[in-house]
Protein backbone atom coordinates (compact mmCIF):
# COMPACT_ATOMS: atom_id res chain seq x y z
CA UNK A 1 0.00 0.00 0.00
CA UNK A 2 1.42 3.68 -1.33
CA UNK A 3 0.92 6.42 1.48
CA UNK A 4 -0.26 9.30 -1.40
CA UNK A 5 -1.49 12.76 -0.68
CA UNK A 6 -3.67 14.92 -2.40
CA UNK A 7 -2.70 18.70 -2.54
CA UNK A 8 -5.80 21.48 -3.16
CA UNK A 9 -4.76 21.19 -6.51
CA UNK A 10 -5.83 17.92 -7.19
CA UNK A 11 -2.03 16.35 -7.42
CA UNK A 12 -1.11 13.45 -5.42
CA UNK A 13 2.28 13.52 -3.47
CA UNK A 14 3.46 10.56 -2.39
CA UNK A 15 5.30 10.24 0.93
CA UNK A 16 7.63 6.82 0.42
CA UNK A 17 10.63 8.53 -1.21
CA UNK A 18 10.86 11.10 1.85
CA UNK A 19 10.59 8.16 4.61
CA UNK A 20 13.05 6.56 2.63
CA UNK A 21 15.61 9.17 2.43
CA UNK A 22 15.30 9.90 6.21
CA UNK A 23 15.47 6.24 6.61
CA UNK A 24 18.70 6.22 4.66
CA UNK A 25 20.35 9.39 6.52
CA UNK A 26 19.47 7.44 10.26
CA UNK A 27 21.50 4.22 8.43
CA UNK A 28 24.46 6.42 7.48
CA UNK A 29 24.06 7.94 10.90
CA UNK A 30 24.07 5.27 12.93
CA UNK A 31 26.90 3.98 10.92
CA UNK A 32 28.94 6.88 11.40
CA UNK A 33 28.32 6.73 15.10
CA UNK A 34 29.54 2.96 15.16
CA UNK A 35 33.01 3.48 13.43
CA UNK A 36 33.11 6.46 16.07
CA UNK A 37 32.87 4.04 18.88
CA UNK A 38 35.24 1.62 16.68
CA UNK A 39 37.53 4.60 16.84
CA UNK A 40 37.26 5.76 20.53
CA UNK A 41 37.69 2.42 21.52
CA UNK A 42 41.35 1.75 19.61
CA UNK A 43 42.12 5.28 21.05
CA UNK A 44 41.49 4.13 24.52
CA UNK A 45 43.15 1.00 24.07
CA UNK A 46 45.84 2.37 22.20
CA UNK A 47 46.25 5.43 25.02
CA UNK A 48 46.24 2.84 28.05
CA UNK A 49 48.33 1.05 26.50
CA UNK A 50 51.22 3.90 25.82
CA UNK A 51 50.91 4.74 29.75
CA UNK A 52 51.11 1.56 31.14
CA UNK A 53 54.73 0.94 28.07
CA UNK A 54 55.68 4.72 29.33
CA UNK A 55 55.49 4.04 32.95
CA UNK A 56 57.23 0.65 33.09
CA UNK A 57 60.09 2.28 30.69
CA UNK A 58 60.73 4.72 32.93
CA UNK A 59 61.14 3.43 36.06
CA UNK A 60 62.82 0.54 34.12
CA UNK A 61 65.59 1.52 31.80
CA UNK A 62 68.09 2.55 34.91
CA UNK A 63 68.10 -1.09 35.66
CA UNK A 64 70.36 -1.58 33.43
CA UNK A 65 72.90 0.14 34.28
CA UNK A 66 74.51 0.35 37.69
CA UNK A 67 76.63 2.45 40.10
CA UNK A 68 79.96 0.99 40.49
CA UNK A 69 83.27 2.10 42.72
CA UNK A 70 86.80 2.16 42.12
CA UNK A 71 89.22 0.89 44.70
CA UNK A 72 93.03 0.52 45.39
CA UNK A 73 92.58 -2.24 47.71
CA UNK A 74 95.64 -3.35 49.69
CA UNK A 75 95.56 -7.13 50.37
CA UNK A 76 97.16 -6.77 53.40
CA UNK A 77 98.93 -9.68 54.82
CA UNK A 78 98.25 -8.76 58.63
CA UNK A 79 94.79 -8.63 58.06
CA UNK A 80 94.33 -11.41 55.77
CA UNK A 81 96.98 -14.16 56.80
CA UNK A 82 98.83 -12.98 59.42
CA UNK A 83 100.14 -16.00 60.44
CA UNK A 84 100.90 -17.26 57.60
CA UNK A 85 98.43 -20.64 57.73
CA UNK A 86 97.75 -20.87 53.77
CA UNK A 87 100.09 -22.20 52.76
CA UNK A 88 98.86 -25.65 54.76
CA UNK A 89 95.34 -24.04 55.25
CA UNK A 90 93.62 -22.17 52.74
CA UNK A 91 90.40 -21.90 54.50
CA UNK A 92 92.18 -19.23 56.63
CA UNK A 93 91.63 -17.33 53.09
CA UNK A 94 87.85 -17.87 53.08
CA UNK A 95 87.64 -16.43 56.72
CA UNK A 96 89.51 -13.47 56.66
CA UNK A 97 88.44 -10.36 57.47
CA UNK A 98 88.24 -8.95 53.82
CA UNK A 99 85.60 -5.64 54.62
CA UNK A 100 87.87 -4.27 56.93
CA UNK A 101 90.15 -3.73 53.32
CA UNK A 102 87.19 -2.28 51.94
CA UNK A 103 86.72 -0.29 54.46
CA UNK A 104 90.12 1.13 54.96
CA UNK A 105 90.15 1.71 50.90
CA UNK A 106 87.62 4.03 51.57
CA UNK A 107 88.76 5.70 54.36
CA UNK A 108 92.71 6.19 52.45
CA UNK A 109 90.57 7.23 49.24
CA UNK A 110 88.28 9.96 50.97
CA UNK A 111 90.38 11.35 53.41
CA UNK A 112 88.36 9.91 56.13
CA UNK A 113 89.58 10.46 59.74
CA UNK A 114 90.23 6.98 60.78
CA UNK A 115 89.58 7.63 64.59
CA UNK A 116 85.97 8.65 63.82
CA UNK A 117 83.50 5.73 63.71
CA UNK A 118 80.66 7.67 62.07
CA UNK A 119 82.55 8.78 59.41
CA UNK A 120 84.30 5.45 58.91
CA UNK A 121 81.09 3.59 59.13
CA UNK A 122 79.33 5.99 56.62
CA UNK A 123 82.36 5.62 54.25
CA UNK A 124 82.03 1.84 54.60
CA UNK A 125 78.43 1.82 53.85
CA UNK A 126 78.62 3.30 50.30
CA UNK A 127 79.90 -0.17 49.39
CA UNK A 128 77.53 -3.14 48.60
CA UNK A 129 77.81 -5.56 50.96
CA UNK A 130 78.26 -8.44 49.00
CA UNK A 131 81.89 -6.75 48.00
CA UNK A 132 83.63 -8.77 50.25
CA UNK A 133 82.50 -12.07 48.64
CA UNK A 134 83.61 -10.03 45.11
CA UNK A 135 87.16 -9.71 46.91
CA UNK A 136 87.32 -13.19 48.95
CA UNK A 137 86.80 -15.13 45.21
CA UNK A 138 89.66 -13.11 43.83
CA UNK A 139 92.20 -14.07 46.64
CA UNK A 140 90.99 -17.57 46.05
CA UNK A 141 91.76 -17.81 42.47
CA UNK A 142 94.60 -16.08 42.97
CA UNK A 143 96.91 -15.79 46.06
CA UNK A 144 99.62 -13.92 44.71
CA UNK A 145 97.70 -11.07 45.27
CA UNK A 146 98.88 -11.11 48.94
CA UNK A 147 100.52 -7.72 49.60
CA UNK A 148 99.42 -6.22 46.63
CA UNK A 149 97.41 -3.07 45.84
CA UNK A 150 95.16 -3.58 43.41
CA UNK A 151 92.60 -1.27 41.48
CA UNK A 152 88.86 -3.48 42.01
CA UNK A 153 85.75 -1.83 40.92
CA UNK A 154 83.34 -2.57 43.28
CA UNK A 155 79.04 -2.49 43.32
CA UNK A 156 77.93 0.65 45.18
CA UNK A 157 75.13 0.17 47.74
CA UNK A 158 71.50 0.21 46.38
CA UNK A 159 71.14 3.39 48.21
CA UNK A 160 74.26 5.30 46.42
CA UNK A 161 73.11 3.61 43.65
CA UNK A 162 69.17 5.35 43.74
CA UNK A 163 70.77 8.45 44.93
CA UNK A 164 73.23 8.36 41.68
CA UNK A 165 70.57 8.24 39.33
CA UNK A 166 68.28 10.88 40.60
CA UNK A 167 66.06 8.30 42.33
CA UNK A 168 66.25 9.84 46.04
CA UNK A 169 65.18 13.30 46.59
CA UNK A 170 68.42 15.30 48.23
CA UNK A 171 66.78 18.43 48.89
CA UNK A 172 64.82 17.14 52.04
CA UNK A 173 66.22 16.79 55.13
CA UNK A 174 68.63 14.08 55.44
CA UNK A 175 66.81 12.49 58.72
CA UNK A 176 64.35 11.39 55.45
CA UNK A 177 66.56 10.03 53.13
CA UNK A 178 69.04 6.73 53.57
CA UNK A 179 72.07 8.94 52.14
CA UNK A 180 72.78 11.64 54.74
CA UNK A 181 74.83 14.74 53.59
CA UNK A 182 78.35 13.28 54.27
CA UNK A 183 77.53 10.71 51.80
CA UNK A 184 76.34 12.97 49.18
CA UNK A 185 79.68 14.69 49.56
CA UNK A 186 81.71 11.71 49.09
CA UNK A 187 79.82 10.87 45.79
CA UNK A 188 80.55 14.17 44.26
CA UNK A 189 84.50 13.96 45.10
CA UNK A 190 84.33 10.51 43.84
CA UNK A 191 82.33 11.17 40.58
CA UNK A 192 84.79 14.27 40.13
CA UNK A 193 87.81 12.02 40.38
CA UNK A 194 85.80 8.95 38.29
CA UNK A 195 86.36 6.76 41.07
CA UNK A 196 82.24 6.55 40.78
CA UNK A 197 80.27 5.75 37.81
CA UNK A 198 78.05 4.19 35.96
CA UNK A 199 78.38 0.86 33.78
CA UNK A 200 75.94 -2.00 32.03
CA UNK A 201 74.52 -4.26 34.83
CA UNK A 202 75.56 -7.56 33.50
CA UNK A 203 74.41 -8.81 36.60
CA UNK A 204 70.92 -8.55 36.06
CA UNK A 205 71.31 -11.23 33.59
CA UNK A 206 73.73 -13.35 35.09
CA UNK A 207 73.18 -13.32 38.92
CA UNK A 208 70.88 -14.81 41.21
CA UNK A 209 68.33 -13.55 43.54
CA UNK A 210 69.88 -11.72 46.20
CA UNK A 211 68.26 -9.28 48.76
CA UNK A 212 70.59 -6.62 48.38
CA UNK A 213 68.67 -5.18 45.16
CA UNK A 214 72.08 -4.38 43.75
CA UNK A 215 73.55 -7.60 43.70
CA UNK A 216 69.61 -9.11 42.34
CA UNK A 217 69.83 -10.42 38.54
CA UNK A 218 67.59 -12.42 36.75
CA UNK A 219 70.17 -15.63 35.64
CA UNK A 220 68.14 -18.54 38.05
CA UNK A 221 65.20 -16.96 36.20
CA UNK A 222 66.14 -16.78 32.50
CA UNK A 223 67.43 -20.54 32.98
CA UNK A 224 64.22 -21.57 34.54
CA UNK A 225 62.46 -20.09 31.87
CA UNK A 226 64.29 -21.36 28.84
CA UNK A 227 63.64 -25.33 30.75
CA UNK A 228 59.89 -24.64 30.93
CA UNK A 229 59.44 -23.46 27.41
CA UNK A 230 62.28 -26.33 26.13
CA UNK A 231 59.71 -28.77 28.16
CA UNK A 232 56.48 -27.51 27.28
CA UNK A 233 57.66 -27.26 22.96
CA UNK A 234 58.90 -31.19 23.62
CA UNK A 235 55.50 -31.97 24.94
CA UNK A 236 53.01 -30.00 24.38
CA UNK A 237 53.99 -29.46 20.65
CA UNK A 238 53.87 -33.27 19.00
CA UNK A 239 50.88 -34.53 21.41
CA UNK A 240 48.71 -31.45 20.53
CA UNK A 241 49.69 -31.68 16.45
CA UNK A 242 49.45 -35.34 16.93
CA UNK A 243 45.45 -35.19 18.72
CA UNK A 244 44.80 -32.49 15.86
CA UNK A 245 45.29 -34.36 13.49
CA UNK A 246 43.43 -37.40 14.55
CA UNK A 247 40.28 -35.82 15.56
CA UNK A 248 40.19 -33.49 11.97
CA UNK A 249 41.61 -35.98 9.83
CA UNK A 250 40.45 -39.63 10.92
CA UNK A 251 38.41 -39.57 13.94
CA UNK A 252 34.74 -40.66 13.42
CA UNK A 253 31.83 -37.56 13.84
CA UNK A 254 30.36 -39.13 16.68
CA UNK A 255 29.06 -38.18 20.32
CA UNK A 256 32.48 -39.02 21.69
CA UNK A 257 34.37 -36.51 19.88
CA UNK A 258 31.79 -34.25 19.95
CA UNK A 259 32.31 -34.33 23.87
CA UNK A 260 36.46 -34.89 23.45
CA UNK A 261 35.65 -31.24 21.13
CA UNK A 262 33.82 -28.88 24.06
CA UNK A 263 35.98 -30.75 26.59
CA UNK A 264 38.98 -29.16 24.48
CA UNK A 265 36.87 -25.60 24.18
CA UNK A 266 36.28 -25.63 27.98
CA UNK A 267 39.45 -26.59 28.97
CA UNK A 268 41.20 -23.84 26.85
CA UNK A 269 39.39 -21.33 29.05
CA UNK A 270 40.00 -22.93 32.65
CA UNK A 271 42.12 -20.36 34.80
CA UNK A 272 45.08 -21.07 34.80
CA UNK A 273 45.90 -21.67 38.88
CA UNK A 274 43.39 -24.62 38.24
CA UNK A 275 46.37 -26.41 36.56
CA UNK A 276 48.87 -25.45 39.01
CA UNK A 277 46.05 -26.91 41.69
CA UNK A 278 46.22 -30.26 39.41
CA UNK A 279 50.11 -30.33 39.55
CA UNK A 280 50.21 -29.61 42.68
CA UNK A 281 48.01 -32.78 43.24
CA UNK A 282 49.23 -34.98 40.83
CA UNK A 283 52.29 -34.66 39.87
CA UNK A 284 53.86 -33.48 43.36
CA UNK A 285 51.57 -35.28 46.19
CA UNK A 286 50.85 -38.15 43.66
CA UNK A 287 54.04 -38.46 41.74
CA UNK A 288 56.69 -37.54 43.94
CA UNK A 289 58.47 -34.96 41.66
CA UNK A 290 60.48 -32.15 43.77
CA UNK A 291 59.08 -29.11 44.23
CA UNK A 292 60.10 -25.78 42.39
CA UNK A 293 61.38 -28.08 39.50
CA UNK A 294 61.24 -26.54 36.17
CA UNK A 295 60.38 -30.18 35.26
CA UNK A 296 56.93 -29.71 37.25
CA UNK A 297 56.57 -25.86 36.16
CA UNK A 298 56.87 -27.41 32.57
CA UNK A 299 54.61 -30.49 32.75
CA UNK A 300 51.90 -28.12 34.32
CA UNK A 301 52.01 -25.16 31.57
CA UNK A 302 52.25 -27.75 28.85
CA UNK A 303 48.58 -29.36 29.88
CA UNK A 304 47.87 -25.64 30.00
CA UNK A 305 48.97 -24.69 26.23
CA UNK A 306 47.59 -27.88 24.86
CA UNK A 307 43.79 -26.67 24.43
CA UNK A 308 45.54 -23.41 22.63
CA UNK A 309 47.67 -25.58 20.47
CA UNK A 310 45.09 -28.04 19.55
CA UNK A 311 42.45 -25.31 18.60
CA UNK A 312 44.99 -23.18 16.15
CA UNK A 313 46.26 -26.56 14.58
CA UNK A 314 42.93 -27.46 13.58
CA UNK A 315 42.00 -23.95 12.50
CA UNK A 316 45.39 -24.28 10.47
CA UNK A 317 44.15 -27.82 8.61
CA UNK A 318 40.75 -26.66 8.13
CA UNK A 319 41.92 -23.68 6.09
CA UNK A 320 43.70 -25.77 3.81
CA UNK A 321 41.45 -25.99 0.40
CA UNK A 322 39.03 -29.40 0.15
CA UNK A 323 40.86 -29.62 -3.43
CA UNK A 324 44.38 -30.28 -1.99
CA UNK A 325 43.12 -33.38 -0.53
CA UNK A 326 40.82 -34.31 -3.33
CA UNK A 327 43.63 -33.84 -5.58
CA UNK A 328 46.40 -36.04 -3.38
CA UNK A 329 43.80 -38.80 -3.47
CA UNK A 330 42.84 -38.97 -6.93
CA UNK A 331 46.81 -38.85 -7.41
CA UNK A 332 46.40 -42.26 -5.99
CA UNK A 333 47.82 -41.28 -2.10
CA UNK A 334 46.80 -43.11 1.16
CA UNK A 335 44.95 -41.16 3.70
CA UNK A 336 48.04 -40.75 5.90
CA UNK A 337 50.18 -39.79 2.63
CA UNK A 338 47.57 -36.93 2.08
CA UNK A 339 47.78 -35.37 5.70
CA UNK A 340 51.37 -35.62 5.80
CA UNK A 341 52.71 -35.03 2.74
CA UNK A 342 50.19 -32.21 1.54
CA UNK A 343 47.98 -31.20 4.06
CA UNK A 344 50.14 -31.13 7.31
CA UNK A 345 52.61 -28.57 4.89
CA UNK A 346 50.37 -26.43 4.08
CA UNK A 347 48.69 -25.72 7.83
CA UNK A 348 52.04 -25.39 9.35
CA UNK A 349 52.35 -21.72 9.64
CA UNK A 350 49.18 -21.82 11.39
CA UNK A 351 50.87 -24.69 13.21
CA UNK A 352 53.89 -22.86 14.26
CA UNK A 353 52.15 -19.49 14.83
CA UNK A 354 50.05 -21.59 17.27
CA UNK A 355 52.79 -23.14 19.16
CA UNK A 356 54.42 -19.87 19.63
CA UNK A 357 51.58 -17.79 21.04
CA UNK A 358 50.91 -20.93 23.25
CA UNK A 359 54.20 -20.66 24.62
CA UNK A 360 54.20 -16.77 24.91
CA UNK A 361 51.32 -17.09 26.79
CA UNK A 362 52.80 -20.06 29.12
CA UNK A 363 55.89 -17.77 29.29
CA UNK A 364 53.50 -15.54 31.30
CA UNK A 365 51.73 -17.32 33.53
CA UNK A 366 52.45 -17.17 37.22
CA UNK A 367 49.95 -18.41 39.42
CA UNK A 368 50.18 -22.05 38.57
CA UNK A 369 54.10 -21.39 39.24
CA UNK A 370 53.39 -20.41 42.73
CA UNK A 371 51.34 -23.13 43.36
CA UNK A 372 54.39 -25.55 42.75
CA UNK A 373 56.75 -23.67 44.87
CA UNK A 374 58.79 -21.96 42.20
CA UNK A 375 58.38 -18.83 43.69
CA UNK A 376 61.12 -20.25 46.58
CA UNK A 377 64.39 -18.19 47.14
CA UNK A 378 66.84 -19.94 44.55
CA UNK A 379 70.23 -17.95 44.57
CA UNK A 380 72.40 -20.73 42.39
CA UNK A 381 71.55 -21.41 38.48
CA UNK A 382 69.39 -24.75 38.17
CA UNK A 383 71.76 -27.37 36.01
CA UNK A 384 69.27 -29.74 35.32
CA UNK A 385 65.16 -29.81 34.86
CA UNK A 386 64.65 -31.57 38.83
CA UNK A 387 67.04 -28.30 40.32
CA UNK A 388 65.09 -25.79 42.02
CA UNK A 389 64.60 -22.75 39.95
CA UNK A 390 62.46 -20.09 39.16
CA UNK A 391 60.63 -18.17 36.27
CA UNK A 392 60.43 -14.44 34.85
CA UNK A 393 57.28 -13.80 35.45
CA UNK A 394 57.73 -15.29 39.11
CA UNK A 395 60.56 -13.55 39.85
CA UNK A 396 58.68 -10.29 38.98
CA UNK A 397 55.94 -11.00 41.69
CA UNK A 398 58.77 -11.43 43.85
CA UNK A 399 60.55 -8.00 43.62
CA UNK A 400 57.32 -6.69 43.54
CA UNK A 401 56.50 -7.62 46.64
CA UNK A 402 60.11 -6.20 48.21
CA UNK A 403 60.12 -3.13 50.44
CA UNK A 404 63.01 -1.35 49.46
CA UNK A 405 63.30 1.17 46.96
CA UNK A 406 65.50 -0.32 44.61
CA UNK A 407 63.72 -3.09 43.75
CA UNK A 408 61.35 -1.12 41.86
CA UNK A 409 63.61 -0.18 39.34
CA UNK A 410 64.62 -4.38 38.96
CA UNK A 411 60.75 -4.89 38.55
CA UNK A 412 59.96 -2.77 35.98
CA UNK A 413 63.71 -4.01 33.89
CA UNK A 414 62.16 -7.48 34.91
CA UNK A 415 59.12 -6.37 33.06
CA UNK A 416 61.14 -4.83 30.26
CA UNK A 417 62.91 -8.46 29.69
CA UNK A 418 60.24 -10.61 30.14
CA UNK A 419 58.26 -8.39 27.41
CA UNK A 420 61.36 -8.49 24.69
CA UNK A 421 61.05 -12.11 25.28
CA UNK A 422 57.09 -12.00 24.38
CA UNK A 423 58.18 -9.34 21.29
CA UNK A 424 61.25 -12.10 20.25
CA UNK A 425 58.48 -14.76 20.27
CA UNK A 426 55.68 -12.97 18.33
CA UNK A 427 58.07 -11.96 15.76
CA UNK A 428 59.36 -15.26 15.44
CA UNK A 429 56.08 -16.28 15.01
CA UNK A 430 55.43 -13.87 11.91
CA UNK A 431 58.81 -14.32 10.53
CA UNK A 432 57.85 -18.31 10.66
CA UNK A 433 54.24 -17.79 8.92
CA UNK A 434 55.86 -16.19 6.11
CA UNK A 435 58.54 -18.87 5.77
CA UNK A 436 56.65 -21.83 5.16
CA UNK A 437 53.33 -19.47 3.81
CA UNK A 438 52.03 -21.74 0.69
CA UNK A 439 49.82 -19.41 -1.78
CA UNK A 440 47.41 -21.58 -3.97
């Protein structure tokens, strides 16, 4: 039915094309006002996003780099043999008094009066105080240095250290602040004479946890990181190509896999401390495995990336054309000639782009870590899978939870790593979709 008018005339308007138009403008409208939202939303996302990079930069990057102390120590025989036992005794070498060196290095360099304690004990205290371990290995590898003076470049104390880069406030009254004025003086006649600078903290890659935040690195972490994702590519990689492939390729359409299928969907959305709950269970209070092994850490996160590597594989072999296996078989190939040798090529970007954001993602993860103990103080380097050890991400929650100062800096360059890692991974991933990308 026409909606007409008739004007005093005796012409009839109709009214259709006008709703129509006004119907039109309210689609273009409401179109406009959707790519809008599209639009604010990115923005947002995109703005969060540059804070949260922006923050974690900034209090990051000066983790990197670390205050550092020049000495002429004098290995003083009096103090550190001075009876002359090592020759027949060369523990007396591991208990000698090596911070009273440090200490009167200090004093000789800064003019210190020796007869004041304060002073000397404020002089001593710019030094970190695992120094004298720094000092005790060198002796021990090499005892010729008896009764020498040597130049050793030293860690500064986390305090100097903050205080160096800006990170304590020196205007305010030195009652609130850890480095009192005397300090602050001794830092600028050192920096003038270069006995204090900065250098690139190699230790945050290649030492232990420690709590002195300057002597803190990330090595026991890195190592238990590179066994957990070594673990979970041996495992989870082959048995979650391996169930792909059955349940696309050969497995019957029946109500078993149907179930085995949402069972896989569910699971791939289970929170992730359930699966640290199961290995805590299982493979710990069942199986006996230690606790804090990367061996556990990487049996738990590869049950957790199997849903994610089962649903991409199957995406992958899906996408491959219905004509690439018509072909292969009419070509006279077996079944299991036509998945390998044709199909299972052509989905293995998909594959491999899988496997990597499932290990990304299990790279991660923390609370299922926790639950198996990795989150214990380990100061030595696991050298096997069953040594305790633990994780990036873990280590992270540690110094996160620390009091002092300077371990915000090492959480945020923790942060910094752990993403390059993530960025190293996902670029990997690209770099391997375009290797082995098939056009047909």
């Amino acid at each position: 039915m026409t909606d007409v008018v008739s004007s005093g005339q005796g012409v009839v308007v109709s009214k259709a094309p006008a709703r129509r138009d006004i119907g039109i403008k309210r689609r273009y409208a409401a179109e406009r006002r959707f790519q809008a939202y599209g639009v604010a939303a990115i923005s947002f996302g995109l703005i969060f996003l540059a804070i949260l990079l922006t923050t974690v930069i900034r209090q990051g990057y000066t983790a990197f780099a670390q205050t550092a102390i020049t000495l002429p120590i004098e290995f003083s025989e009096k103090v550190l043999d001075p009876n002359n036992k090592r020759a027949t005794d060369p523990s007396v070498l591991i208990a000698a008094n090596y911070p009273v060196l440090i200490r009167d290095a200090m004093v000789k360099m800064l003019g210190v009066n020796a007869a004041s304690r304060l002073e000397t004990r404020d002089a001593a205290a710019m030094i970190s105080k695992g120094a004298p371990i720094v000092l005790r290995d060198m002796v021990e590898a090499d005892p010729s240095l008896i009764g020498k003076t040597v130049n050793v470049t030293l860690l500064a104390d986390a305090n100097v250290d903050s205080a160096n880069k800006g990170q304590i406030d020196l205007t305010v009254d030195e009652k609130n602040r850890k480095v009192n004025d005397r300090q602050v003086g001794w830092m600028q006649q050192m920096k003038a004479s270069g006995a204090l600078h900065k250098q690139f903290n190699t230790g945050l890659f290649v030492n232990g946890n420690s709590s002195r935040p300057e002597a803190a690195g990330l090595g026991v972490a890195l190592i238990g990181s590179l066994y957990l994702m070594l673990i979970v590519l041996v495992l989870a990689l082959p048995i979650g190509v391996a169930a792909s492939i059955y349940l696309e390729e050969f497995a019957p359409k029946n109500k078993l896999t149907d179930l085995i299928e949402v069972n896989i969907n569910n699971l791939a959305a289970v929170p992730s401390i359930v699966y640290g709950l199961l290995g805590l269970a299982v493979f710990i209070n069942f199986a006996g495995l230690p606790r804090s092994a990367p061996l556990v850490g990487g049996l738990v996160l590869s049950l957790m990336t199997l849903p994610t590597i089962i649903i991409a594989t199957r995406a992958a072999l899906r996408a491959v054309p219905p004509s690439i296996r018509a072909a292969a078989l009419g070509l006279g190939a077996s079944k299991m000639q036509m998945v390998f040798h044709h199909v299972l090529p052509l989905a293995m970007p998909g594959i491999l782009t899988g496997t990597i954001i499932g290990l990304a993602h299990a790279l991660g993860e923390t609370a299922p870590l926790l639950l198996i103990g990795m989150v214990a103080f380990v100061a030595n380097a696991p050298s096997t899978p069953m040594d305790p050890s633990t994780a990036l991400p873990v280590q992270v929650y540690m110094w996160a939870n620390e009091a002092e100062r300077a371990f915000v800096e090492r959480t945020s360059g923790a942060i910094i790593v752990l993403l390059l890692f993530l960025i190293v991974m996902n670029f990997g991933a690209i770099l391997l979709r375009r290797r082995f990308e098939r056009r047909w």
